[in-house]
N, C-alpha and C. Protein backbone atom coordinates (compact mmCIF):
# COMPACT_ATOMS: atom_id res chain seq x y z
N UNK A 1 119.18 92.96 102.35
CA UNK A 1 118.36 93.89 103.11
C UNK A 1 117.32 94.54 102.18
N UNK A 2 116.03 94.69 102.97
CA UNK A 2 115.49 95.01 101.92
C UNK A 2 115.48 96.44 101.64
N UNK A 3 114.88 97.09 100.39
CA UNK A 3 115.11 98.59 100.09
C UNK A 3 113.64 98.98 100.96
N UNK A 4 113.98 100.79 101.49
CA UNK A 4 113.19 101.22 102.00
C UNK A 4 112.86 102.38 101.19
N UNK A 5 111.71 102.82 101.77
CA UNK A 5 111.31 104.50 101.41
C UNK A 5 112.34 105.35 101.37
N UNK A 6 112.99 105.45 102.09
CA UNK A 6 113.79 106.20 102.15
C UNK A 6 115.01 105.82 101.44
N UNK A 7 115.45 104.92 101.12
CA UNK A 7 116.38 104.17 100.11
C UNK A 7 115.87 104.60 98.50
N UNK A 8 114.52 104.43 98.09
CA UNK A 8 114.18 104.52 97.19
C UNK A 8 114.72 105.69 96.82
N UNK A 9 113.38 106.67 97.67
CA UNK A 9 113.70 108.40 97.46
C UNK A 9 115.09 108.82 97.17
N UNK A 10 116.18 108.22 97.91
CA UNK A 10 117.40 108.74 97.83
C UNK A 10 117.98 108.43 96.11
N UNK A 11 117.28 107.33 95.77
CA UNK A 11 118.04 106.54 95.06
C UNK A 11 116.90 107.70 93.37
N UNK A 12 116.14 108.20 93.49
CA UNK A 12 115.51 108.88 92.43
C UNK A 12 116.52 109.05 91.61
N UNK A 13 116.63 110.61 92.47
CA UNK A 13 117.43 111.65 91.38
C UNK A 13 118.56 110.90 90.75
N UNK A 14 119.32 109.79 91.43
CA UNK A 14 120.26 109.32 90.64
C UNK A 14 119.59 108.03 89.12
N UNK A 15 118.34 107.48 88.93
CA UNK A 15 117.59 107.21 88.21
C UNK A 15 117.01 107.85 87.24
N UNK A 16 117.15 109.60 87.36
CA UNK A 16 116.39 110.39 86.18
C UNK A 16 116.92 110.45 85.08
N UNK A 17 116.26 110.36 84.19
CA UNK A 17 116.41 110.41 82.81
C UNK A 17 116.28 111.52 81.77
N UNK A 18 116.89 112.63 82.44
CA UNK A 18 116.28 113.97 81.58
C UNK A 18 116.11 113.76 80.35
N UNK A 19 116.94 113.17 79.60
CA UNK A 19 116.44 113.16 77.87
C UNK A 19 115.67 112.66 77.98
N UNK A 20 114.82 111.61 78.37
CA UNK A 20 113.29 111.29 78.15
C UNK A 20 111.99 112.09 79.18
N UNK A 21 112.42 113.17 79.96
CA UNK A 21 111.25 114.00 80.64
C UNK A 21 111.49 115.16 79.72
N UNK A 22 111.72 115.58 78.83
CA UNK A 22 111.84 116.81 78.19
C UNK A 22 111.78 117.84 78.92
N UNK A 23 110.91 118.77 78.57
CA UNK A 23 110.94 120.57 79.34
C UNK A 23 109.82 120.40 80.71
N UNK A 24 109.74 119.16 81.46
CA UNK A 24 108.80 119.37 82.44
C UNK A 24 109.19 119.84 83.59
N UNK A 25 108.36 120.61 84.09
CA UNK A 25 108.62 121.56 85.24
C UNK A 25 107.51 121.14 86.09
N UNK A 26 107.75 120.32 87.32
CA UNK A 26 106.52 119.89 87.93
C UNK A 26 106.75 119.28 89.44
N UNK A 27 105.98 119.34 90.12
CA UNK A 27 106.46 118.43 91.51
C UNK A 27 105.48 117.63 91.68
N UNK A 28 105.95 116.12 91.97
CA UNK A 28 105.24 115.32 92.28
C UNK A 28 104.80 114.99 93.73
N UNK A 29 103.66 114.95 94.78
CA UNK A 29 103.79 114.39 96.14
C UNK A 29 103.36 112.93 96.16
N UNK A 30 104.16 112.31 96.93
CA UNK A 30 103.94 111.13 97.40
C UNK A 30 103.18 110.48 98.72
N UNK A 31 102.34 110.17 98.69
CA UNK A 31 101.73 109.74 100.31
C UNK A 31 101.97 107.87 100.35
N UNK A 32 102.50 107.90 101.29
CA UNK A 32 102.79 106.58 101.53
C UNK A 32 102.15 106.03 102.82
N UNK A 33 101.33 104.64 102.56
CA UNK A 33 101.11 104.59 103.82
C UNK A 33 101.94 102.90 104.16
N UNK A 34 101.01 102.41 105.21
CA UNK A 34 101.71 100.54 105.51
C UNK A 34 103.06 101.45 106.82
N UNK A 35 103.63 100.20 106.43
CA UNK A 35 104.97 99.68 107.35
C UNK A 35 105.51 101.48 107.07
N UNK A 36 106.24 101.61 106.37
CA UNK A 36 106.82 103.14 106.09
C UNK A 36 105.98 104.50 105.69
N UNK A 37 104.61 104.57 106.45
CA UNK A 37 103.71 106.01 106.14
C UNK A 37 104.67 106.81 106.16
N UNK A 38 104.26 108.02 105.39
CA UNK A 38 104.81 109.67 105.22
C UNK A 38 104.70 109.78 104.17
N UNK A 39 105.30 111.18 104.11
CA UNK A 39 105.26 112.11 102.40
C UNK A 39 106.36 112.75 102.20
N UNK A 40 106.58 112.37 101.15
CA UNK A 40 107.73 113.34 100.42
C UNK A 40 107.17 113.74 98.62
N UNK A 41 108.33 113.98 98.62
CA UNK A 41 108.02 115.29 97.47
C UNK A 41 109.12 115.22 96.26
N UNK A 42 108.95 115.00 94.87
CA UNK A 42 109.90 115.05 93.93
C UNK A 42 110.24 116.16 93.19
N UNK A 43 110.57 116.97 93.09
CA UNK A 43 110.71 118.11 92.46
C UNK A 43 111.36 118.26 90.62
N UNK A 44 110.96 117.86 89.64
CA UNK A 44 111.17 117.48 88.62
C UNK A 44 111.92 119.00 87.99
N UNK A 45 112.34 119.78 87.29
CA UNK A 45 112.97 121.01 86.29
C UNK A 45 114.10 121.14 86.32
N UNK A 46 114.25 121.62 85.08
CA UNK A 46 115.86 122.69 84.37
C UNK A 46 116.53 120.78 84.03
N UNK A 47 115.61 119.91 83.62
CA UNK A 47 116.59 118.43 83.54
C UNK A 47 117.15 117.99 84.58
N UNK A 48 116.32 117.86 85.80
CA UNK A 48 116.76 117.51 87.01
C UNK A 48 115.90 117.69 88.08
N UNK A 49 116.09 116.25 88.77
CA UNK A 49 115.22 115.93 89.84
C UNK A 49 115.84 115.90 90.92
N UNK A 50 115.12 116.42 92.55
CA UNK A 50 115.54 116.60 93.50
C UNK A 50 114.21 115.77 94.40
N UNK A 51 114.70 114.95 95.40
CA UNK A 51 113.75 114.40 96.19
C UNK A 51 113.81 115.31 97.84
N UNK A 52 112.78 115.28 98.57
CA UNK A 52 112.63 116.15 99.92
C UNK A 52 111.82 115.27 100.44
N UNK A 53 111.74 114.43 102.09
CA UNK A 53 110.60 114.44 102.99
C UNK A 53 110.13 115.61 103.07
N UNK A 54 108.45 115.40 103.03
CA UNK A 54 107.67 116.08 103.61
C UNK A 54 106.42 116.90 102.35
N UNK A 55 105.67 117.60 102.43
CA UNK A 55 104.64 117.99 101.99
C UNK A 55 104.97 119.17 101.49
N UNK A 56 104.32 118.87 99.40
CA UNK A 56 104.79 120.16 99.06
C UNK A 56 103.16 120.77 98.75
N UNK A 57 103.46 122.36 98.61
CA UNK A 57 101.95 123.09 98.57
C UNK A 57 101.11 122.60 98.54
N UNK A 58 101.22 122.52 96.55
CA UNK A 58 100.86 122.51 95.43
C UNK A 58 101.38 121.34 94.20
N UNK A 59 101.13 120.16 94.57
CA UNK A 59 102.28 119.72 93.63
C UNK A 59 101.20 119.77 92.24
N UNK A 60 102.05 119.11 91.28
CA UNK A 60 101.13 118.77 90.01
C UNK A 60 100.21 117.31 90.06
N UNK A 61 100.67 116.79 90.60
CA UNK A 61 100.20 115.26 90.81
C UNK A 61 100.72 114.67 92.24
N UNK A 62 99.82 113.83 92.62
CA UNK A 62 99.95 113.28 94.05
C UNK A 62 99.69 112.00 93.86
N UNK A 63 100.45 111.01 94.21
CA UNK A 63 100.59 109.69 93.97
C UNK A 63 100.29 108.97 95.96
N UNK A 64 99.46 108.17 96.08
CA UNK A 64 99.09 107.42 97.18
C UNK A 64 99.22 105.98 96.57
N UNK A 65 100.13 105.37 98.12
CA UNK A 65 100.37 103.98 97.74
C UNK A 65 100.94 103.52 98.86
N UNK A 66 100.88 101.98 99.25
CA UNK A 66 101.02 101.72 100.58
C UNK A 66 102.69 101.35 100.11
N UNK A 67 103.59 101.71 101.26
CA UNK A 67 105.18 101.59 101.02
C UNK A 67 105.30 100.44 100.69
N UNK A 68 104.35 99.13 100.89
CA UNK A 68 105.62 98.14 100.19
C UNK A 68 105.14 97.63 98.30
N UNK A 69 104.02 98.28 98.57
CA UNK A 69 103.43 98.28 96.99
C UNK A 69 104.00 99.20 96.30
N UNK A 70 104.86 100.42 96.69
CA UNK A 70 105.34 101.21 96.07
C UNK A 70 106.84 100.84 95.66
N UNK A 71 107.58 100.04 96.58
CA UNK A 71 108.88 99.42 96.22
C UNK A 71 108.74 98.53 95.40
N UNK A 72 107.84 97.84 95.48
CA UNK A 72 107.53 96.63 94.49
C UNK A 72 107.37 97.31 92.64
N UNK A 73 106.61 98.29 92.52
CA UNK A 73 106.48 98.76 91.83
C UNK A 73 108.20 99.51 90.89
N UNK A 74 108.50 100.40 91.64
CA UNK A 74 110.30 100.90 91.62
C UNK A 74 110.87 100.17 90.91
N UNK A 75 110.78 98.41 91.41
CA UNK A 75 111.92 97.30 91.58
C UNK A 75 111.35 96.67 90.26
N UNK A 76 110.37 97.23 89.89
CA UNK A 76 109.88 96.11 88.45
C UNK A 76 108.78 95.09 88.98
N UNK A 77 108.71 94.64 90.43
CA UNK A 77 108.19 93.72 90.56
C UNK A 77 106.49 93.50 90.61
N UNK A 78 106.16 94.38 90.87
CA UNK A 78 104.79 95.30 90.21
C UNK A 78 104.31 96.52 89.28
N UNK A 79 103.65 95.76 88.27
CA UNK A 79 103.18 96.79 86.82
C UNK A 79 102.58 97.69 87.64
N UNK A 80 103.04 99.19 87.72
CA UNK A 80 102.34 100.67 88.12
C UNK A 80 101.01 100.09 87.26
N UNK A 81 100.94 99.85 86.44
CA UNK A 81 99.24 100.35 85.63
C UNK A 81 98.45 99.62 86.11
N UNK A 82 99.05 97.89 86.57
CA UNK A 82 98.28 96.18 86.80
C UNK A 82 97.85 97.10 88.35
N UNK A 83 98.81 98.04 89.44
CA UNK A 83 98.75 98.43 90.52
C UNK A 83 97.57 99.54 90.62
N UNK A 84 97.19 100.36 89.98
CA UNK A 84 96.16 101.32 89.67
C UNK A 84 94.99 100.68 89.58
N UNK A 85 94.77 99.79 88.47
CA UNK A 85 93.64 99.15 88.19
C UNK A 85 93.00 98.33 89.33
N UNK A 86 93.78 98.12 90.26
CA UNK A 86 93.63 96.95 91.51
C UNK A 86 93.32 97.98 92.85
N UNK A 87 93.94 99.52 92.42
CA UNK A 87 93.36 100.45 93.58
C UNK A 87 94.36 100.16 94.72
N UNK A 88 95.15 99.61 93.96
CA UNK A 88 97.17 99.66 94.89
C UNK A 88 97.81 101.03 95.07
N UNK A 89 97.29 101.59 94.01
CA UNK A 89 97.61 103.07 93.79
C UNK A 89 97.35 104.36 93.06
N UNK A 90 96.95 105.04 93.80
CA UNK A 90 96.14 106.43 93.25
C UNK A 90 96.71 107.69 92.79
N UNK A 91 96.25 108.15 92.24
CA UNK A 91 96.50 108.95 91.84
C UNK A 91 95.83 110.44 91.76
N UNK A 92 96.06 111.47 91.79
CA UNK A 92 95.37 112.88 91.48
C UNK A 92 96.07 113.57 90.81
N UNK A 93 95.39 114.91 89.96
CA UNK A 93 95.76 115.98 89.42
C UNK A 93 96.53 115.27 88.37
N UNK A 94 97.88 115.31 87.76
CA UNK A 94 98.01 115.72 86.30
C UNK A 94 98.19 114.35 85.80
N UNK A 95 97.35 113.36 85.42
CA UNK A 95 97.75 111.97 85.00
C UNK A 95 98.21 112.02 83.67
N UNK A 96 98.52 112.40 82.79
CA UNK A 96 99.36 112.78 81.68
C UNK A 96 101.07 112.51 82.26
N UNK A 97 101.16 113.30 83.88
CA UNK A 97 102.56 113.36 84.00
C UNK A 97 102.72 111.78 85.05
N UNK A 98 101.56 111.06 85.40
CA UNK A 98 101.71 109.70 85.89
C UNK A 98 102.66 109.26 84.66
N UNK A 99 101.46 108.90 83.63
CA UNK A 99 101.62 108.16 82.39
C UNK A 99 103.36 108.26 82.55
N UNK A 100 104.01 109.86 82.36
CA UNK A 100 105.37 109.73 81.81
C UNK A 100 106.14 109.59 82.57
N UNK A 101 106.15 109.44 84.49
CA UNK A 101 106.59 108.94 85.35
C UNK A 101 107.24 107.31 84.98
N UNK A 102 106.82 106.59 84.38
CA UNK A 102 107.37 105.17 84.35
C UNK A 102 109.01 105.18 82.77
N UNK A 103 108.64 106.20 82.22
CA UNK A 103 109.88 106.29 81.10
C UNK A 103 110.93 107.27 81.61
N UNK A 104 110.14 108.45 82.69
CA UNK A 104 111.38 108.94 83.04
C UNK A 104 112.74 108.70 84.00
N UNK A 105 112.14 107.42 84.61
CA UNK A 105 112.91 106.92 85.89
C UNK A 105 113.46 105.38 85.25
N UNK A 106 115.05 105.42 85.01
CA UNK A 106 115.40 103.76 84.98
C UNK A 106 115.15 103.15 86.15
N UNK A 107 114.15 102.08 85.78
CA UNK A 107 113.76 101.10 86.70
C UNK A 107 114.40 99.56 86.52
N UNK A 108 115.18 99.34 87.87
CA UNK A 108 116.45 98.53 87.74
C UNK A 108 115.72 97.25 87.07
């Protein structure tokens, strides 16, 4: 079966890697569009990540990407950076904390 948005999201917080996000305090939003549109929200501090559907304020960075380019990405099966450059996926506000998005999450 295949993994969904909502599979993913669930599956975060159990993927974080606090020893490699150090002291970051930040929330990420997600806009997803394709087969699975919506938004949710990662909430990164205190060494621990919490995932939520739905739209936060203010986040630090906002990541846009169509849902099945975004699983692909998760799963290894698409380079986040090869995916940016191709305009698979966007980005705003703090790209410093993109960059450290790919070391802080074991990606199976």
């Amino acid at each position: 079966m295949p993994l969904t948005i909502a599979d993913l999201m669930s599956k975060m917080p159990g993927a974080f890697q606090s020893e490699k996000a150090g002291p970051i305090d930040a929330v990420i939003q997600f806009k997803f569009t394709g087969a699975e549109a919506g938004d949710w929200f990662a909430s990164i501090k205190n060494g621990a990540c919490t995932t939520e559907k739905g739209v936060y304020p203010s986040p630090k960075m906002t990541l846009t990407a169509d849902s099945s380019d975004y699983v692909k990405i998760f799963t290894g099966e698409l380079d986040g950076m090869q995916a940016f450059m191709q305009g698979k996926l966007k980005l705003a506000g703090d790209l410093n904390l993109a960059m450290k998005l790919t070391q802080m999450f074991k990606i199976r």
